[in-house]
Protein backbone atom coordinates (compact mmCIF):
# COMPACT_ATOMS: atom_id res chain seq x y z
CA UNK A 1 -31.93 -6.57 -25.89
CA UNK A 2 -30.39 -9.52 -26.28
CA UNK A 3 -32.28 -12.61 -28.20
CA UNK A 4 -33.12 -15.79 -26.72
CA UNK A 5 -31.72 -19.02 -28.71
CA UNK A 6 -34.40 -22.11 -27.69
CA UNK A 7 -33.83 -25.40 -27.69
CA UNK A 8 -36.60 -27.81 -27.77
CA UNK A 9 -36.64 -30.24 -24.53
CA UNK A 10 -38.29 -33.08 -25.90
CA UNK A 11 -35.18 -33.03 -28.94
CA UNK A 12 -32.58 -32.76 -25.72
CA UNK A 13 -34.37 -35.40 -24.07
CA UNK A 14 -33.96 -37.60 -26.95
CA UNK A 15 -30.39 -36.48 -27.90
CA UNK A 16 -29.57 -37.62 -24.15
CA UNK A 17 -31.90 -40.57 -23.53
CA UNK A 18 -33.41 -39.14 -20.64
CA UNK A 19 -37.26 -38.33 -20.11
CA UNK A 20 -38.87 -35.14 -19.96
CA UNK A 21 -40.10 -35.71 -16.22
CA UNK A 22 -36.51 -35.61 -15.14
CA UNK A 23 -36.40 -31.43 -16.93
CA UNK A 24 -40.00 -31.29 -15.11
CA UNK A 25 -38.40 -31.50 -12.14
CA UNK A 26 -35.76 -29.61 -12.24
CA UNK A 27 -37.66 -27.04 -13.50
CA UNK A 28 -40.02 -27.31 -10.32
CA UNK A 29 -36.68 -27.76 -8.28
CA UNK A 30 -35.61 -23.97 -9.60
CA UNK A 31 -32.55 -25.86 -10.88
CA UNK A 32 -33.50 -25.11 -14.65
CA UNK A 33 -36.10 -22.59 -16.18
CA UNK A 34 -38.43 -24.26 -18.86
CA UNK A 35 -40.09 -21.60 -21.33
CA UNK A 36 -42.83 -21.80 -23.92
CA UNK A 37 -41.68 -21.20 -27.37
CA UNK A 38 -43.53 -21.77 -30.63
CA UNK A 39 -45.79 -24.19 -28.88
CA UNK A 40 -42.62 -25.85 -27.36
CA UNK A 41 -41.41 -26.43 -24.41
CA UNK A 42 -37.73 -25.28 -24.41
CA UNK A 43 -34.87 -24.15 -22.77
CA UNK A 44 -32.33 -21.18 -23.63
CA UNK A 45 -29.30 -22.20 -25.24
CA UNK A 46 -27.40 -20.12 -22.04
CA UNK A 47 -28.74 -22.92 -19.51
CA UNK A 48 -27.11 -26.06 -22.08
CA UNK A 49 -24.01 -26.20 -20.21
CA UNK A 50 -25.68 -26.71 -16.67
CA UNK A 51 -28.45 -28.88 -18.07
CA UNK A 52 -25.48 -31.17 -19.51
CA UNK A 53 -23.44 -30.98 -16.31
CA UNK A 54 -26.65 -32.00 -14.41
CA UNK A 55 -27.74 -34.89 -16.64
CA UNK A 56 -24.04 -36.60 -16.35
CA UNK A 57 -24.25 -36.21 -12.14
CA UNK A 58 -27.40 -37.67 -11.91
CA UNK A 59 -27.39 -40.07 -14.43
CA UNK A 60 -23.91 -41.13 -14.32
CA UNK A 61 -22.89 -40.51 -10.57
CA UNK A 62 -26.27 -40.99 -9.29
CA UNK A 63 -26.43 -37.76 -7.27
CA UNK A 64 -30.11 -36.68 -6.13
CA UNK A 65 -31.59 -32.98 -7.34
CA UNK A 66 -30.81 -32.01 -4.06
CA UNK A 67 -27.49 -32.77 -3.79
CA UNK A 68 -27.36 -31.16 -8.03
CA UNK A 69 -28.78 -28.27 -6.47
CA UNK A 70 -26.20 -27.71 -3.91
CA UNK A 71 -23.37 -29.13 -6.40
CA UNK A 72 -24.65 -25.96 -8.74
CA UNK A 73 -24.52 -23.12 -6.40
CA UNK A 74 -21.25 -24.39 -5.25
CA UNK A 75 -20.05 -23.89 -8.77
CA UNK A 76 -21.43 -21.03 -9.16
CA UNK A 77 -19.58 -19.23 -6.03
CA UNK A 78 -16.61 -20.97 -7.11
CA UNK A 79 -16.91 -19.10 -10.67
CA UNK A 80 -18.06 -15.94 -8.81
CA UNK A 81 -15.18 -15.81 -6.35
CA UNK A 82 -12.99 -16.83 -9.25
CA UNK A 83 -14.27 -13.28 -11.64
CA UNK A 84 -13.53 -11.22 -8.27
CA UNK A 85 -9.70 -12.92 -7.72
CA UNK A 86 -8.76 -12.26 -11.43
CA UNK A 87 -10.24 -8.29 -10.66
CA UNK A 88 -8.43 -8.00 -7.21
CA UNK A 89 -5.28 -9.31 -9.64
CA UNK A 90 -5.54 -6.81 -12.56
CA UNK A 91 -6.65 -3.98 -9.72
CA UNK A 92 -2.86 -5.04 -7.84
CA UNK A 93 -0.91 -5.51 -11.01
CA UNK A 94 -2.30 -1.54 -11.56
CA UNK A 95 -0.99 -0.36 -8.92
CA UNK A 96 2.63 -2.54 -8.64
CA UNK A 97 2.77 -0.75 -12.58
CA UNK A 98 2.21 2.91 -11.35
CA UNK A 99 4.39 2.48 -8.27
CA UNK A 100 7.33 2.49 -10.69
């Protein structure tokens, strides 16, 4: 089972001058998951990357959680459709090798 690395919203929130309503709300948005750890709130070190592309297009390009929202799952079937065209490669290059 794989461990969970935390870290501690309130520290992020200071680290990137933003307040902790703005991870309250994407938390109630479904954008982020908060957890309880050691009598923090936190978030796993897995969701950083987001979390840091989120904070830079609302806070620099001024995009609304719903438009982050839709921004993310974009991105995410992007990245999805980009795992199943480097398979469909390897699965062709395969079978180009055992034609010859």
């Amino acid at each position: 089972m794989k461990r969970e690395h935390y870290i501690v919203a309130a520290e992020f929130c200071t680290g990137h001058n933003i307040e902790m309503a703005f991870l309250y709300s994407l938390n109630e948005n479904g954008i982020i998951i908060l957890e309880k750890a050691d009598d923090n709130i936190c978030i796993t070190e897995d969701q950083l990357p987001d979390l840091e592309r989120i904070v830079r297009f609302h806070f620099e390009l001024g995009i609304n959680l719903e438009g982050i929202e839709i921004i993310i799952n974009l991105l995410k079937q992007a990245e999805k459709m980009q795992d199943e065209i480097i398979m469909l490669r390897n699965r062709l290059s395969f079978y180009e090798s055992s034609e010859r």
